[in-house]
PDB file of N, CA and C in Angstrom:
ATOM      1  N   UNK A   1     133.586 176.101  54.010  1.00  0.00           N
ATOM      2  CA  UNK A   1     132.436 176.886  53.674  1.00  0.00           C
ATOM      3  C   UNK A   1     132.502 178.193  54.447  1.00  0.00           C
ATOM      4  N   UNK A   2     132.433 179.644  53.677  1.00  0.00           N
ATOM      5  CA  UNK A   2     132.397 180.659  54.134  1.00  0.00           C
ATOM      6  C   UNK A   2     130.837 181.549  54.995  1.00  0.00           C
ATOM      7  N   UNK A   3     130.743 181.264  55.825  1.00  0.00           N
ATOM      8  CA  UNK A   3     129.377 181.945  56.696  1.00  0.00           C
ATOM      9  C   UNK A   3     129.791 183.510  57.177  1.00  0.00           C
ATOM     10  N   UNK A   4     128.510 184.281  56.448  1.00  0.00           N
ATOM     11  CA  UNK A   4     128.827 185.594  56.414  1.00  0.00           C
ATOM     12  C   UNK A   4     127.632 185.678  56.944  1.00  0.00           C
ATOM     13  N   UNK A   5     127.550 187.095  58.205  1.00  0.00           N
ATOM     14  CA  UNK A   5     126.448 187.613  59.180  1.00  0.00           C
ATOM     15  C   UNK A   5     127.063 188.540  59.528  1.00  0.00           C
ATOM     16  N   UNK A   6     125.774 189.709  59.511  1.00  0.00           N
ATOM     17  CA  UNK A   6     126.052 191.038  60.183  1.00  0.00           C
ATOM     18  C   UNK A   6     124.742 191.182  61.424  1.00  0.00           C
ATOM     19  N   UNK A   7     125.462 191.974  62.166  1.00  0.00           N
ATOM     20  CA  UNK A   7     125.069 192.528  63.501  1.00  0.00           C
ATOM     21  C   UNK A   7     125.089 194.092  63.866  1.00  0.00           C
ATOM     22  N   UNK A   8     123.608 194.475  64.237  1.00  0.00           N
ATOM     23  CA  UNK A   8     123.667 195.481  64.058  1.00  0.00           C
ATOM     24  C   UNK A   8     124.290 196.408  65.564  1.00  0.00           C
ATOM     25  N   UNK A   9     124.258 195.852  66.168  1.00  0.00           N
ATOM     26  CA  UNK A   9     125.285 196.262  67.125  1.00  0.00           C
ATOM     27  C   UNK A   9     126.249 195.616  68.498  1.00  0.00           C
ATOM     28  N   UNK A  10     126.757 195.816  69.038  1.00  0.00           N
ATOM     29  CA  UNK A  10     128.260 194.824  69.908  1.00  0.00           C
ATOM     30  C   UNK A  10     127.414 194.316  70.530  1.00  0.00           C
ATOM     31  N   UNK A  11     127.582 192.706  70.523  1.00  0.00           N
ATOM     32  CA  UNK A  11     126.694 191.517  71.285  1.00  0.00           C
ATOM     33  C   UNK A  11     127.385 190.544  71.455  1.00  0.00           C
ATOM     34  N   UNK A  12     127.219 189.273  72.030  1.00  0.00           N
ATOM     35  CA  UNK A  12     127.642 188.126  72.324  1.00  0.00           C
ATOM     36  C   UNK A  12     126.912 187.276  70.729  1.00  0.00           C
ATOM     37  N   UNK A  13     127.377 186.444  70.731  1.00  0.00           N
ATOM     38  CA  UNK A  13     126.682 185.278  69.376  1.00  0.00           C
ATOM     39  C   UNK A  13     127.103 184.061  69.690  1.00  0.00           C
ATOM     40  N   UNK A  14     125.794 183.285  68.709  1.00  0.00           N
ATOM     41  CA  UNK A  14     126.446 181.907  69.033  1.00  0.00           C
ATOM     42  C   UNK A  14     126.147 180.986  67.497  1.00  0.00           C
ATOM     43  N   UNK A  15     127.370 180.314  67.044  1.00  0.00           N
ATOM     44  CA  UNK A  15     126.909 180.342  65.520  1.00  0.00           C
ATOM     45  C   UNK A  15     127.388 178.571  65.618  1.00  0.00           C
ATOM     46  N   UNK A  16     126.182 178.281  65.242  1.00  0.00           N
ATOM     47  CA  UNK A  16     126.027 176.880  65.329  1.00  0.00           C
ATOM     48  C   UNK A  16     125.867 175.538  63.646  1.00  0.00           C
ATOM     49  N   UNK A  17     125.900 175.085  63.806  1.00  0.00           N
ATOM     50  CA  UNK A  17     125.875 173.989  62.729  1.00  0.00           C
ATOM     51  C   UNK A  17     124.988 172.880  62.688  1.00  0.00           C
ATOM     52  N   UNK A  18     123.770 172.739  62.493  1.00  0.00           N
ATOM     53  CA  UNK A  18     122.910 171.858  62.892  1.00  0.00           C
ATOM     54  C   UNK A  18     122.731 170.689  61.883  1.00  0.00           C
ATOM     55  N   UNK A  19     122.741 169.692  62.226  1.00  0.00           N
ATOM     56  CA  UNK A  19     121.927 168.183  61.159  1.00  0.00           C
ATOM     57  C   UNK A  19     120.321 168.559  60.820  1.00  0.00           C
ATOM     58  N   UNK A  20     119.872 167.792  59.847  1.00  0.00           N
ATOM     59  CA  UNK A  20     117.907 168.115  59.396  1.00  0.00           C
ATOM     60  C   UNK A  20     117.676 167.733  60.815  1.00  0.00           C
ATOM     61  N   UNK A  21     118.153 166.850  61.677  1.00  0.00           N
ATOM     62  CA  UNK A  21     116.846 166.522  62.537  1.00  0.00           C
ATOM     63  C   UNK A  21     116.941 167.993  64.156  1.00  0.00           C
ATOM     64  N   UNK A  22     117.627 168.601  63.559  1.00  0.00           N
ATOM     65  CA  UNK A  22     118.291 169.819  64.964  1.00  0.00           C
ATOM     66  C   UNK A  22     119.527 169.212  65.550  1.00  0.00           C
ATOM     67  N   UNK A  23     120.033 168.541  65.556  1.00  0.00           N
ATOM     68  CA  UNK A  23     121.356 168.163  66.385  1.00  0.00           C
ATOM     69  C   UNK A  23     122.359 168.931  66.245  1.00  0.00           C
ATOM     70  N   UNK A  24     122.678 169.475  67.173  1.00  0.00           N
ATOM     71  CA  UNK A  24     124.112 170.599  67.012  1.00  0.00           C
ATOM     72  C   UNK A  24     125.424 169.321  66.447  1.00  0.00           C
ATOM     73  N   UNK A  25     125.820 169.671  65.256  1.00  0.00           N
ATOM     74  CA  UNK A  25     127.037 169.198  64.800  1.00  0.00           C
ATOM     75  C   UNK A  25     128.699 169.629  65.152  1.00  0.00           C
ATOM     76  N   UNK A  26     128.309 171.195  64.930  1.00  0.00           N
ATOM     77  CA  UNK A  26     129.416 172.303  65.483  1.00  0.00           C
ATOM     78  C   UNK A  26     129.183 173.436  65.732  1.00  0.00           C
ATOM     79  N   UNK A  27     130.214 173.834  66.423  1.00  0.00           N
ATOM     80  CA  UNK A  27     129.440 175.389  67.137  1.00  0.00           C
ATOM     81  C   UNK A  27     130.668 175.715  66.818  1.00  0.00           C
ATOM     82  N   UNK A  28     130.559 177.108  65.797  1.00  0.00           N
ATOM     83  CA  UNK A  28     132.133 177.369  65.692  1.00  0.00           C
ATOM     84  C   UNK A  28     131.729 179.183  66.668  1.00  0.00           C
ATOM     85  N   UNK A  29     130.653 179.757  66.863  1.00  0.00           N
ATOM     86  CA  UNK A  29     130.822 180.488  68.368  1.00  0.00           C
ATOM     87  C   UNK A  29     130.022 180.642  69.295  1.00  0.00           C
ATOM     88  N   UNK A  30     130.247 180.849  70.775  1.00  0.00           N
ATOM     89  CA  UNK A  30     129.941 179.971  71.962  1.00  0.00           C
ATOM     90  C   UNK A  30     129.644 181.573  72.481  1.00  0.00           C
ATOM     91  N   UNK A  31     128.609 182.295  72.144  1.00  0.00           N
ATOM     92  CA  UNK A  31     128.479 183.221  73.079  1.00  0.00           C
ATOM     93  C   UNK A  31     130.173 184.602  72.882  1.00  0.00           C
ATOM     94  N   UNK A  32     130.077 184.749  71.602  1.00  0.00           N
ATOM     95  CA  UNK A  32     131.633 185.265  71.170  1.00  0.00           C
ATOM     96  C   UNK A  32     131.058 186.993  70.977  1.00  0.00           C
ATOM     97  N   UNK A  33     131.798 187.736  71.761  1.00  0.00           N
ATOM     98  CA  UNK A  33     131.564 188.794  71.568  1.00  0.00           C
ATOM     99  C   UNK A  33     132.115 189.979  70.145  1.00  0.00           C
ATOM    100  N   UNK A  34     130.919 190.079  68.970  1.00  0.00           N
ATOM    101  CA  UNK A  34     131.317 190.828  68.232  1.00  0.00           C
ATOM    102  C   UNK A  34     130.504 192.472  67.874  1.00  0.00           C
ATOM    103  N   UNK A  35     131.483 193.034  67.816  1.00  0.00           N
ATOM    104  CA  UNK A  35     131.632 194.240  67.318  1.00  0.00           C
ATOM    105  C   UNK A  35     130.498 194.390  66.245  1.00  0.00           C
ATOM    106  N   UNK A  36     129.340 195.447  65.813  1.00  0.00           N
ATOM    107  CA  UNK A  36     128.822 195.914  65.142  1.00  0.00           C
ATOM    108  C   UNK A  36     128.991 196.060  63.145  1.00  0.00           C
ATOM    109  N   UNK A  37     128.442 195.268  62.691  1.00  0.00           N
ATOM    110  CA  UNK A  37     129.002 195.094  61.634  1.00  0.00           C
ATOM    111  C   UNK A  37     128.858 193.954  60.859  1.00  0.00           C
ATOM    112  N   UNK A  38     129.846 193.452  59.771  1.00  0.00           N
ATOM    113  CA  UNK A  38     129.393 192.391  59.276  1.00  0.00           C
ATOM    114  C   UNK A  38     130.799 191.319  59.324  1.00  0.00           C
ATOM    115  N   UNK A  39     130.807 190.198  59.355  1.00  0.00           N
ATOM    116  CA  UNK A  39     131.403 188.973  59.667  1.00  0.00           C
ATOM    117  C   UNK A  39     131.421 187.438  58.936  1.00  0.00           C
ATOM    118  N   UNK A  40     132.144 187.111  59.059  1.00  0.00           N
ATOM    119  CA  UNK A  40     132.974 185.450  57.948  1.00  0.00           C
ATOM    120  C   UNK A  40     133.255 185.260  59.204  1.00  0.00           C
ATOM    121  N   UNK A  41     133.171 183.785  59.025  1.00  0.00           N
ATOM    122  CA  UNK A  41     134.113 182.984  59.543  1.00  0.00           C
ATOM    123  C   UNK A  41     133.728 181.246  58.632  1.00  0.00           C
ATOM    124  N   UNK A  42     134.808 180.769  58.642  1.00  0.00           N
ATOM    125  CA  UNK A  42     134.894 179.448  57.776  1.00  0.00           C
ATOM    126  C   UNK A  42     134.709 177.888  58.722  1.00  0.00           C
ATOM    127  N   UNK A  43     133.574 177.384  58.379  1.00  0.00           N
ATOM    128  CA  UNK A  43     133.436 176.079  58.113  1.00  0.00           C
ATOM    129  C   UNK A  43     134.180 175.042  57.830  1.00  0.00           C
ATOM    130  N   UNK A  44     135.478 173.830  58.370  1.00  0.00           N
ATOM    131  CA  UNK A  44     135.672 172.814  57.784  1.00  0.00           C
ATOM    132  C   UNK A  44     135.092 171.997  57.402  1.00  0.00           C
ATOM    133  N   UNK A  45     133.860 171.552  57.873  1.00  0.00           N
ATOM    134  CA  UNK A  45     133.432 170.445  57.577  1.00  0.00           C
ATOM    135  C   UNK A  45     133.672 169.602  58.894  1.00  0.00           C
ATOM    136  N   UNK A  46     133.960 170.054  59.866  1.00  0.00           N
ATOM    137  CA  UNK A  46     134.195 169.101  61.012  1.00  0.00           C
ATOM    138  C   UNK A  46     133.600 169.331  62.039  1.00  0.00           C
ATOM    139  N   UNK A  47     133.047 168.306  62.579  1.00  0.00           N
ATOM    140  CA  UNK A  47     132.038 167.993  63.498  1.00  0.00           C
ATOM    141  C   UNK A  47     132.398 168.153  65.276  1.00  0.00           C
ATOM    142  N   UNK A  48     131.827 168.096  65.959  1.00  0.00           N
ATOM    143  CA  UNK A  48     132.534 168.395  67.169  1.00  0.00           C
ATOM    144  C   UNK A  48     133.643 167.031  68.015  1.00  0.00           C
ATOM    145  N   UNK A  49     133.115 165.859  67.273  1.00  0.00           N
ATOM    146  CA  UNK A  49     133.971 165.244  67.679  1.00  0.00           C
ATOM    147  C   UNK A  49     135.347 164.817  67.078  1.00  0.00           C
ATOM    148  N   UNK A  50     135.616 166.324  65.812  1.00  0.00           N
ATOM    149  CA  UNK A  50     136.959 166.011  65.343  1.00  0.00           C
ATOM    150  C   UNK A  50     136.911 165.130  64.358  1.00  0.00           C
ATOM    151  N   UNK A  51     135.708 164.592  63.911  1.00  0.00           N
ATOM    152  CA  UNK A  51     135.476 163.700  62.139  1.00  0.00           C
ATOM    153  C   UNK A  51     134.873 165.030  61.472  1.00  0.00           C
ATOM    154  N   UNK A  52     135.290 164.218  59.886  1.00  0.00           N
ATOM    155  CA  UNK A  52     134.433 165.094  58.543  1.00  0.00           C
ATOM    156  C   UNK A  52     133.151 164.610  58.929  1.00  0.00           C
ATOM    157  N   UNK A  53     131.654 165.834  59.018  1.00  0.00           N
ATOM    158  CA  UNK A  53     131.306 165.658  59.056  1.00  0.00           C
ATOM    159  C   UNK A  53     130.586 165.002  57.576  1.00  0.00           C
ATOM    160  N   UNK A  54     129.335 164.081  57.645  1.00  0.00           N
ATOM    161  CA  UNK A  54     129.148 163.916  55.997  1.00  0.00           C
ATOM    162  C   UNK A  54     128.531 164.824  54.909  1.00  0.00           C
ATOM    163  N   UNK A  55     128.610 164.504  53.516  1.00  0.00           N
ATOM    164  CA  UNK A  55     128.024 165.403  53.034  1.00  0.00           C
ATOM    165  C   UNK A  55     126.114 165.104  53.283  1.00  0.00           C
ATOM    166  N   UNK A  56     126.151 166.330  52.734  1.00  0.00           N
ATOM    167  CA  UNK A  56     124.646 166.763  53.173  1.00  0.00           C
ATOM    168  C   UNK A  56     124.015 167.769  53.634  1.00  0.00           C
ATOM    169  N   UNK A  57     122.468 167.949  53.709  1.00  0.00           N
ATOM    170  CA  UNK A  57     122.057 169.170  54.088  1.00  0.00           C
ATOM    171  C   UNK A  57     122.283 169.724  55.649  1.00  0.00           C
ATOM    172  N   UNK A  58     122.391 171.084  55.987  1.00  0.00           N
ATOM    173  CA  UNK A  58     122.815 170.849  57.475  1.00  0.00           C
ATOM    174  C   UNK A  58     122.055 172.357  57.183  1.00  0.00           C
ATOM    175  N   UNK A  59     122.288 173.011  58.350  1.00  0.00           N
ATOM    176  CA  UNK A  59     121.302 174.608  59.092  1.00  0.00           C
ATOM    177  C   UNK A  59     122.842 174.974  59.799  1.00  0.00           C
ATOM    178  N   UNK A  60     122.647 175.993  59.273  1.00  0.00           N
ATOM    179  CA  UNK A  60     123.724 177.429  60.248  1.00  0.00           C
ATOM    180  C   UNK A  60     122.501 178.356  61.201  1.00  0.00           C
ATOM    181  N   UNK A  61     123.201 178.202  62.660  1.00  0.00           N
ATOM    182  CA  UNK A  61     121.776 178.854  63.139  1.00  0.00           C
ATOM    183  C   UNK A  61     123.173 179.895  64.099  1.00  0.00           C
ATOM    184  N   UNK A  62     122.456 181.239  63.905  1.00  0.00           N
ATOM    185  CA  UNK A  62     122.846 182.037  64.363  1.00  0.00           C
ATOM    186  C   UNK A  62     121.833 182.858  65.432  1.00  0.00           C
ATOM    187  N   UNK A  63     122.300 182.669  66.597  1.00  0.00           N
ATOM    188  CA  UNK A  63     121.510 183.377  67.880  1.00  0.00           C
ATOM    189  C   UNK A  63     122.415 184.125  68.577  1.00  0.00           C
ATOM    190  N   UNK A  64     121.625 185.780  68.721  1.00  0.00           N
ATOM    191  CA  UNK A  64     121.983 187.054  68.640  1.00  0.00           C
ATOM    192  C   UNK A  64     120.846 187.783  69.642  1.00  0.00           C
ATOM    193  N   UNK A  65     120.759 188.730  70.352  1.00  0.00           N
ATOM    194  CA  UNK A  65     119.920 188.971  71.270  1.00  0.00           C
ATOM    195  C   UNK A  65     119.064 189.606  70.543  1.00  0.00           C
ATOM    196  N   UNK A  66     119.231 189.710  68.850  1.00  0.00           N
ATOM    197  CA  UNK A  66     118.192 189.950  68.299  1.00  0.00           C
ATOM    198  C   UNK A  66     117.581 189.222  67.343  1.00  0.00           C
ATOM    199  N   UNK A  67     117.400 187.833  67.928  1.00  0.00           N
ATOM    200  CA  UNK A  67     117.018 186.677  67.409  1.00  0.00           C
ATOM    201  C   UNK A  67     117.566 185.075  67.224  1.00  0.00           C
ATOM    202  N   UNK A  68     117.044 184.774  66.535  1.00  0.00           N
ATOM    203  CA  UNK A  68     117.712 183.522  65.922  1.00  0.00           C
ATOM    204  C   UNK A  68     117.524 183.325  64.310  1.00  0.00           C
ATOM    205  N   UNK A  69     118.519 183.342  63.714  1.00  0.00           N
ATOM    206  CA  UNK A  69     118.940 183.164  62.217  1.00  0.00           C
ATOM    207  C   UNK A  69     118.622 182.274  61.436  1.00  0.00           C
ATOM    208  N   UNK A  70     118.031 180.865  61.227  1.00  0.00           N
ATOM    209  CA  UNK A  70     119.131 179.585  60.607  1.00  0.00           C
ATOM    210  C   UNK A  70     118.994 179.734  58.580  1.00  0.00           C
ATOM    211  N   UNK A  71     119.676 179.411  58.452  1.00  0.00           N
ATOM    212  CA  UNK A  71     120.271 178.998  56.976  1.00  0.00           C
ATOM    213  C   UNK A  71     119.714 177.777  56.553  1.00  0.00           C
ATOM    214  N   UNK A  72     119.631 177.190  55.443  1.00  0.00           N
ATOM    215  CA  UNK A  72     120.197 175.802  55.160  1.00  0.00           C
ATOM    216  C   UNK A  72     121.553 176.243  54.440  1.00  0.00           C
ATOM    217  N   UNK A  73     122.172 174.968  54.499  1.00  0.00           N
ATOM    218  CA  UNK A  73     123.712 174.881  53.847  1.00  0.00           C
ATOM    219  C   UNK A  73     123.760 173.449  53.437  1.00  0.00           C
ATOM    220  N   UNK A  74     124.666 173.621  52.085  1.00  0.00           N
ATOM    221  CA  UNK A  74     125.472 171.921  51.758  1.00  0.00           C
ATOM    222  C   UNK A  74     126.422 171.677  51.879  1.00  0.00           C
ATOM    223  N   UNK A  75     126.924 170.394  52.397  1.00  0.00           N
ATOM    224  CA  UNK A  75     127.782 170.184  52.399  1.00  0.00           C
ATOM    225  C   UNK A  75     128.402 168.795  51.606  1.00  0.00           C
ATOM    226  N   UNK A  76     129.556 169.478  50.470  1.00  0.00           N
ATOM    227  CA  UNK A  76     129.801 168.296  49.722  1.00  0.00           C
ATOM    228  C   UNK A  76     131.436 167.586  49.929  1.00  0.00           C
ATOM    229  N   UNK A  77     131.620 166.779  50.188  1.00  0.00           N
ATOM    230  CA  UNK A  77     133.129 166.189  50.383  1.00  0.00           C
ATOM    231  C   UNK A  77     133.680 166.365  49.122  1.00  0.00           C
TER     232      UNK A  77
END
């Protein structure tokens, strides 16, 4: 799954993957410093402990010093 976010200027981020009940699933960035602009990065489907995670509804939450983002997203096997 392709997750696209823009930033309006050079910051740290942290782009997370949450279950319905809030549980961080995956964090694909940890405080990652990007450049001004707009941004992808791809989703496997895998969870932090290295399984598919299942299908289902999940939240992309993106926190940025100018906020916090979240999405819903699906995910289908």
């Amino acid at each position: 799954m392709r997750i696209r976010f823009g930033v309006p200027s050079a910051q740290p981020v942290t782009l997370e993957i949450c279950d319905l009940l809030g549980r961080r699933v995956a964090t694909l960035l940890d405080h990652a410093w990007r450049p001004a602009g707009y941004h992808a990065l791809l989703w496997d489907g895998s969870a932090r402990n290295g399984a598919l995670a299942p299908s289902g509804i999940y939240f992309s939450r993106l926190i940025s010093s100018e906020g916090v983002i979240t999405r819903r997203i699906l995910r289908l096997n």
